[in-house]
Protein backbone atom coordinates (compact mmCIF):
# COMPACT_ATOMS: atom_id res chain seq x y z
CA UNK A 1 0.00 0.00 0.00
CA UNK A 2 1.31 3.11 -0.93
CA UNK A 3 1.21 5.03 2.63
CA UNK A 4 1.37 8.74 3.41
CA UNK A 5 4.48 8.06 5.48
CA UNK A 6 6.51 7.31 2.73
CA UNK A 7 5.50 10.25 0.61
CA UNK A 8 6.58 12.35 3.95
CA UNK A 9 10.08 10.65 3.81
CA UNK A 10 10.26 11.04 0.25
CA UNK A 11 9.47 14.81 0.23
CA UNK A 12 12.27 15.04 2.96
CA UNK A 13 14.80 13.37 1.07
CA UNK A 14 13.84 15.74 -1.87
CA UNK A 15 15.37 18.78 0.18
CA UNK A 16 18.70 17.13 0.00
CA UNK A 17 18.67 15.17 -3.12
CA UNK A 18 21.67 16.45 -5.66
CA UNK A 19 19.59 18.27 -8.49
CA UNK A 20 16.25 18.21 -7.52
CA UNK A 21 14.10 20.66 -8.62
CA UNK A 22 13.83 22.41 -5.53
CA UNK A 23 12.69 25.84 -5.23
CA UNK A 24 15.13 28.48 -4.94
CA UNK A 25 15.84 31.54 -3.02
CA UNK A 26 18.10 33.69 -5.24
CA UNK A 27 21.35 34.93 -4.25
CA UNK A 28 20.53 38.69 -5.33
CA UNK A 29 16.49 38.78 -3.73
CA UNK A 30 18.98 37.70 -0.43
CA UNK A 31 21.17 39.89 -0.24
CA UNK A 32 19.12 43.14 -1.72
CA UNK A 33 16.42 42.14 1.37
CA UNK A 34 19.24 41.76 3.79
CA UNK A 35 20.44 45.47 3.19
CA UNK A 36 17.11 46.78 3.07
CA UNK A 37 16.35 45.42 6.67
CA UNK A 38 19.41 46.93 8.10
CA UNK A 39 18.15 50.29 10.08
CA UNK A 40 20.28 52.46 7.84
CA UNK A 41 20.31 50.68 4.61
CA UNK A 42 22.93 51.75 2.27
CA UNK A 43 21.01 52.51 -1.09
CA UNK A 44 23.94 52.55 -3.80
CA UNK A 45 24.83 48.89 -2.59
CA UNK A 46 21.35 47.77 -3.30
CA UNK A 47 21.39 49.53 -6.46
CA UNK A 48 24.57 47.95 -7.79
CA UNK A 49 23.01 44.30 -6.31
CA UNK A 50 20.28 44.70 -8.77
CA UNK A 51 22.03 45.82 -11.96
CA UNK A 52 23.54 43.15 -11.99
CA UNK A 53 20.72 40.71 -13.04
CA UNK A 54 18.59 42.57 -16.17
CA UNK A 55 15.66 40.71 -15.25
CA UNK A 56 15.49 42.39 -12.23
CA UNK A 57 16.28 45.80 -13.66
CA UNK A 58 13.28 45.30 -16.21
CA UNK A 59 11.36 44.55 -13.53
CA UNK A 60 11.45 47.56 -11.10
CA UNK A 61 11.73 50.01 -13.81
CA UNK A 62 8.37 48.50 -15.48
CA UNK A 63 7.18 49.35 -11.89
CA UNK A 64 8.69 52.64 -11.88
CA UNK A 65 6.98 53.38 -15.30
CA UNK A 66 4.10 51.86 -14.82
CA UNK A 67 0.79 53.27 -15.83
CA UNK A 68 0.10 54.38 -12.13
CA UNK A 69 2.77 57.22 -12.92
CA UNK A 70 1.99 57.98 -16.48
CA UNK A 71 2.03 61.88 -17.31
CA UNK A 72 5.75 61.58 -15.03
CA UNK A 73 8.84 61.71 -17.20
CA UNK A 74 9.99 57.97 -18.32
CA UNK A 75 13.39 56.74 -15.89
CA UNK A 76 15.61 54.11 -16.87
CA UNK A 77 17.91 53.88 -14.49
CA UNK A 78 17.52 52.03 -10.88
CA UNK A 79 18.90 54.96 -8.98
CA UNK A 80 16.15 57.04 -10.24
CA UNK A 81 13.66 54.24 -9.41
CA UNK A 82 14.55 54.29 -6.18
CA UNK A 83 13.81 57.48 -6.09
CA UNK A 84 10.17 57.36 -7.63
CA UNK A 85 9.07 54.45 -5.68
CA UNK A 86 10.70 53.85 -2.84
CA UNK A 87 13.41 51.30 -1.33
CA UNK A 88 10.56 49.55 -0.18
CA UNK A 89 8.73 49.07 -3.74
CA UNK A 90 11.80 48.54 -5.01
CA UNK A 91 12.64 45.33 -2.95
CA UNK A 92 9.54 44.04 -3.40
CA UNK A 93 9.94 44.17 -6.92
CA UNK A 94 12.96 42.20 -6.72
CA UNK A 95 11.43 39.14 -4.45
CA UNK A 96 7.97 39.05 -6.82
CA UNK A 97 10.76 38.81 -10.04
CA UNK A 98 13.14 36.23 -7.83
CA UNK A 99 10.12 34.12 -6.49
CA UNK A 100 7.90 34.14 -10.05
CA UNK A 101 10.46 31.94 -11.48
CA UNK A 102 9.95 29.39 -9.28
CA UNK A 103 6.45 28.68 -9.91
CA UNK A 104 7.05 28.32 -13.87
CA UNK A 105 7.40 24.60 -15.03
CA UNK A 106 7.51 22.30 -17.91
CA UNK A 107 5.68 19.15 -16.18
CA UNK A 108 2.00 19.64 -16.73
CA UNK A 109 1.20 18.37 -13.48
CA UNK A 110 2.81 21.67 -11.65
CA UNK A 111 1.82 23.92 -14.05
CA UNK A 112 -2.02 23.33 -13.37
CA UNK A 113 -1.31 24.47 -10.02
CA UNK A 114 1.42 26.99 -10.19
CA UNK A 115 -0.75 29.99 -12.18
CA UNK A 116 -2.73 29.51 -9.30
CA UNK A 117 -0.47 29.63 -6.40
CA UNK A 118 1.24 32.43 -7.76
CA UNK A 119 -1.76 34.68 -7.74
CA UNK A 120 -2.97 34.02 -4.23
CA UNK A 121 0.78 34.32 -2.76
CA UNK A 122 1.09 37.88 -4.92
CA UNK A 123 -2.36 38.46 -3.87
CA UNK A 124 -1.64 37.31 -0.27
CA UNK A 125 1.61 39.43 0.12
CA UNK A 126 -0.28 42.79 -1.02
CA UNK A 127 -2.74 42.39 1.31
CA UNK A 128 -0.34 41.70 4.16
CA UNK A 129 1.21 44.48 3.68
CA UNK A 130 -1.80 46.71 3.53
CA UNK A 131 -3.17 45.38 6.83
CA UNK A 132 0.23 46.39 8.07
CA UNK A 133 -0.10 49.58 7.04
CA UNK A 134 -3.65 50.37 7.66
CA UNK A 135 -3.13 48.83 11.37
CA UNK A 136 -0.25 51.21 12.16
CA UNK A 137 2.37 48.84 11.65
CA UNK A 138 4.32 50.90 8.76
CA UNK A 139 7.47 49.69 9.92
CA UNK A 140 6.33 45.89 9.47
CA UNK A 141 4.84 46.61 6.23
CA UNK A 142 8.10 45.22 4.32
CA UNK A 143 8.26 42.03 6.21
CA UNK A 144 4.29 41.46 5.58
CA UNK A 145 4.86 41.45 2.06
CA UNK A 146 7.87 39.02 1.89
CA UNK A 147 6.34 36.94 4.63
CA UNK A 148 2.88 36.80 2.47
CA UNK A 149 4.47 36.11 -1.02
CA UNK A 150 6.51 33.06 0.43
CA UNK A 151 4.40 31.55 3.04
CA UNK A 152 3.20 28.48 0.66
CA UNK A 153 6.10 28.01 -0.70
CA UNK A 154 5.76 24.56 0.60
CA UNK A 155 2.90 23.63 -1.86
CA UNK A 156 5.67 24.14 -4.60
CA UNK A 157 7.90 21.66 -2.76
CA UNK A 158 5.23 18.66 -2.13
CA UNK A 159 4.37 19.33 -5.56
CA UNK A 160 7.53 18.58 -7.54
CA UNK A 161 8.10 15.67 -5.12
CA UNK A 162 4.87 14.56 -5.86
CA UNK A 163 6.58 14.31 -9.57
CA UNK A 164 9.58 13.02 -8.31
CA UNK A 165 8.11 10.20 -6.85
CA UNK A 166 5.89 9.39 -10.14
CA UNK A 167 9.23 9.37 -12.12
CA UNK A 168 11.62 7.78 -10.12
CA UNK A 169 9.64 5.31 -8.48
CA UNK A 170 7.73 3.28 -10.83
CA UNK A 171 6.13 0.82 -8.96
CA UNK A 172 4.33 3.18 -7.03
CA UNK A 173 0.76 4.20 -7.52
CA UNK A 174 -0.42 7.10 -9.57
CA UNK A 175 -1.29 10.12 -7.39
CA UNK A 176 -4.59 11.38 -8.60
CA UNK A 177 -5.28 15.27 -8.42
CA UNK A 178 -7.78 14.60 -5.14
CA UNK A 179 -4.34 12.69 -3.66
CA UNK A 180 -2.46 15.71 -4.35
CA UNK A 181 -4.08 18.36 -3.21
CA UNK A 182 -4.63 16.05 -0.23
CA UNK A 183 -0.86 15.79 0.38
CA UNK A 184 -0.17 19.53 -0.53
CA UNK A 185 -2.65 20.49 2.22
CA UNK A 186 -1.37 18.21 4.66
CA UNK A 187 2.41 18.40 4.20
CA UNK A 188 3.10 22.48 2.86
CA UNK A 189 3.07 23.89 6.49
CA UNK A 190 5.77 21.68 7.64
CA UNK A 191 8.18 21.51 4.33
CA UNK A 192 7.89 25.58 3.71
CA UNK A 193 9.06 25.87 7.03
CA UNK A 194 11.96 23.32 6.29
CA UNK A 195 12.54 24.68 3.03
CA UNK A 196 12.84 28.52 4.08
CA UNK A 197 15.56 26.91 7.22
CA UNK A 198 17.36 25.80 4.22
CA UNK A 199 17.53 28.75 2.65
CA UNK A 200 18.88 30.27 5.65
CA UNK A 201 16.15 32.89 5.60
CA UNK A 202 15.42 34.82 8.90
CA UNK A 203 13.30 32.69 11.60
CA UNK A 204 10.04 35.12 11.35
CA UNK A 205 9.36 33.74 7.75
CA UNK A 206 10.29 30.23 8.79
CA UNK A 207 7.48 30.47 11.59
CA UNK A 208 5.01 32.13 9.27
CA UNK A 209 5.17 29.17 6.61
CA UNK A 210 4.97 26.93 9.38
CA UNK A 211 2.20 28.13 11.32
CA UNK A 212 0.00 30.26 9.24
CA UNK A 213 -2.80 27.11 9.36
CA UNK A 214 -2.21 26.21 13.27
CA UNK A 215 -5.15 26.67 15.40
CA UNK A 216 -3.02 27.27 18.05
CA UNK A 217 -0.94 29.36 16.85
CA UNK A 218 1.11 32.52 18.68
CA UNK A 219 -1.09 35.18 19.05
CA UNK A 220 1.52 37.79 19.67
CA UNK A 221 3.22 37.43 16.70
CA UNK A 222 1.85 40.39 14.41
CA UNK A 223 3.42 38.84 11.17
CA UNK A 224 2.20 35.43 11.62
CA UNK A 225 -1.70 37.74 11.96
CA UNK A 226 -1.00 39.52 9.58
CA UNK A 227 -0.11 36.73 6.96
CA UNK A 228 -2.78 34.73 8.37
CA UNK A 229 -5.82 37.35 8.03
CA UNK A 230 -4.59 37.87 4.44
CA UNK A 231 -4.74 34.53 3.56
CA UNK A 232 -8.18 33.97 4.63
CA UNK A 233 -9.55 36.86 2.56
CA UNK A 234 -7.87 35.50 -0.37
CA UNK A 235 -9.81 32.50 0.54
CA UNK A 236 -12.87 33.81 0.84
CA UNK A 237 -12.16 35.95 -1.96
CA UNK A 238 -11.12 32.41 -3.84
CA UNK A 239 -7.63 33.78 -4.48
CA UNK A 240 -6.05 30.87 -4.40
CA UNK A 241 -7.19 26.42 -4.44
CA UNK A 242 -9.38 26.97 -1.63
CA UNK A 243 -12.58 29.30 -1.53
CA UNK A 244 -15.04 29.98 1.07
CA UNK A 245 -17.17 32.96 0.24
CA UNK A 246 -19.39 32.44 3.34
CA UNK A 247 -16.50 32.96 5.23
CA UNK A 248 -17.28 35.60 7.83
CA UNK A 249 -13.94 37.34 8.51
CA UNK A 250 -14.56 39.76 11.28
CA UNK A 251 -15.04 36.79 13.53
CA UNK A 252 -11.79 35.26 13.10
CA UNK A 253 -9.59 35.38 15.60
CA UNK A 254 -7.10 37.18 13.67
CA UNK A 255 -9.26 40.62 13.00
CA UNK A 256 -10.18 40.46 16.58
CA UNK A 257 -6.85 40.74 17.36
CA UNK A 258 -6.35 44.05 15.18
CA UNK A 259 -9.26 45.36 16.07
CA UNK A 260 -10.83 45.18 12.78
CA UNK A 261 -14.62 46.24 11.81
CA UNK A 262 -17.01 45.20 8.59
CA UNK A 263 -15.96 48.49 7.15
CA UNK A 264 -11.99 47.86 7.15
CA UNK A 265 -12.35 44.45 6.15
CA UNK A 266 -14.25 45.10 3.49
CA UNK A 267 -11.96 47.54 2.60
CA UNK A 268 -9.09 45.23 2.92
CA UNK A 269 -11.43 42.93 0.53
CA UNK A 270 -11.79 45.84 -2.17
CA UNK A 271 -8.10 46.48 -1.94
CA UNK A 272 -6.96 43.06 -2.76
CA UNK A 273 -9.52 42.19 -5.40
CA UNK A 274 -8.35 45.40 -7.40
CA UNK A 275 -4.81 44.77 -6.66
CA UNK A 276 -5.42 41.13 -8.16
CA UNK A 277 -7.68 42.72 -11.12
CA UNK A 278 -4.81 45.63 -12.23
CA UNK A 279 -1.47 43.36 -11.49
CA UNK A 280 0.05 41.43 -14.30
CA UNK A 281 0.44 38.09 -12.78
């Protein structure tokens, strides 16, 4: 019988197997974020980080020219974007470039999934960050995003050993979509949070990824709320593989805890539904 324990082991020996596909954290998105969380970031170092890699140049100054700031002169250089934007922005723009690439595959099996996931961790991440800053929390606004746009990052791993499994062991069953999903559900919590300790990233993510489904989780951890309130509006929004539009959000726990009403939630709804509706993803 093909048991649930073994696709466990198997995903865990996919984290350390030579040349896996495993999702990636790049280099650049690492260091750029590490600068831009020091309290007195130094700007010209994050500029010449990013020129480096012309992907992520054309991607922050699409930003910085984007129809938002049409009738402003056209920039095309990153200094200038900075500028415009923000350091913030800018950052952001390099982890939503970084992390996209992960979540683009050949294998059809993935790729029914990954259009999907994409959207509700973009849509997840700018709605983190707005709670932060509609909350008061401007200074935790950064960290909301990032935390958002990686925190099921561990549906990406489970997936591609999912197809790891189907190729290199061929005596085991076929794993139907239902299967799947069941094992992405189960398992993502657990291997994001392994996968983001191997990429070294800072232990507030790690928790996030871990957590962000526990009932009982820490309730004085504003990023882990944050993330967590997000996600469910996606889900009720259906942002994402799960929907539940009779999902009453101002009686979660998590709004309680801000001190949300029907009117900012609502709000928080609107915002995230046009953020989804005007963002190339």
């Amino acid at each position: 019988m093909f048991e649930i324990a073994s696709i466990h082991d198997r995903v865990r020996e996919f984290l350390d197997e030579p040349g896996s596909d495993l999702p990636v954290f790049d280099r650049t998105a690492l260091l750029v974020h590490q600068e831009a969380s020091r309290e007195d970031p130094d700007t010209d170092k994050v500029v010449n980080l990013i020129i480096q890699d012309q992907v992520l140049v054309a991607e922050v100054l699409k930003v910085a020219n984007s129809s938002f700031f049409r009738g402003i002169k056209k920039i095309s250089r990153i200094q200038d974007a900075v500028v415009r934007i923000g350091l913030r922005e800018v950052v952001n723009c390099v982890m939503m470039a970084t992390q996209r690439k992960n979540y683009a595959s050949r294998n059809p099996f993935v790729q029914q999934y990954t259009s999907t996931l994409w959207r509700h961790s973009v849509a997840c991440a700018f709605g983190a960050q707005w709670l932060a800053k509609r909350c008061g929390y401007e200074d935790l606004a950064p960290e909301a995003f990032i935390a958002g746009l990686i925190h099921d990052v561990g549906k990406l791993l489970v997936l591609k050993a999912l197809v790891s499994v189907g190729e290199k062991d061929r005596g085991a069953p076929r794993i139907t979509r239902t299967a799947a999903d069941e094992f992405v559900d189960a398992m993502h919590p657990e291997c994001g949070f392994l996968l983001l300790e191997k990429w070294n990233l800072p232990e507030p993510y790690c928790v996030v990824c871990r957590d962000h489904h526990r009932q009982d989780y820490d309730t004085s951890n504003l990023l882990l709320v944050l993330v967590r309130l997000s996600n469910l509006v996606c889900m009720k929004l259906g942002i994402g593989l799960r929907q539940d539009p009779g999902l009453i959000l101002v009686t979660c726990s998590e709004a309680g805890l801000l001190g949300l009403t029907d009117i900012t939630l609502a709000e928080l709804e609107i915002a995230v539904e046009d953020h989804v509706a005007k963002t190339e993803i």
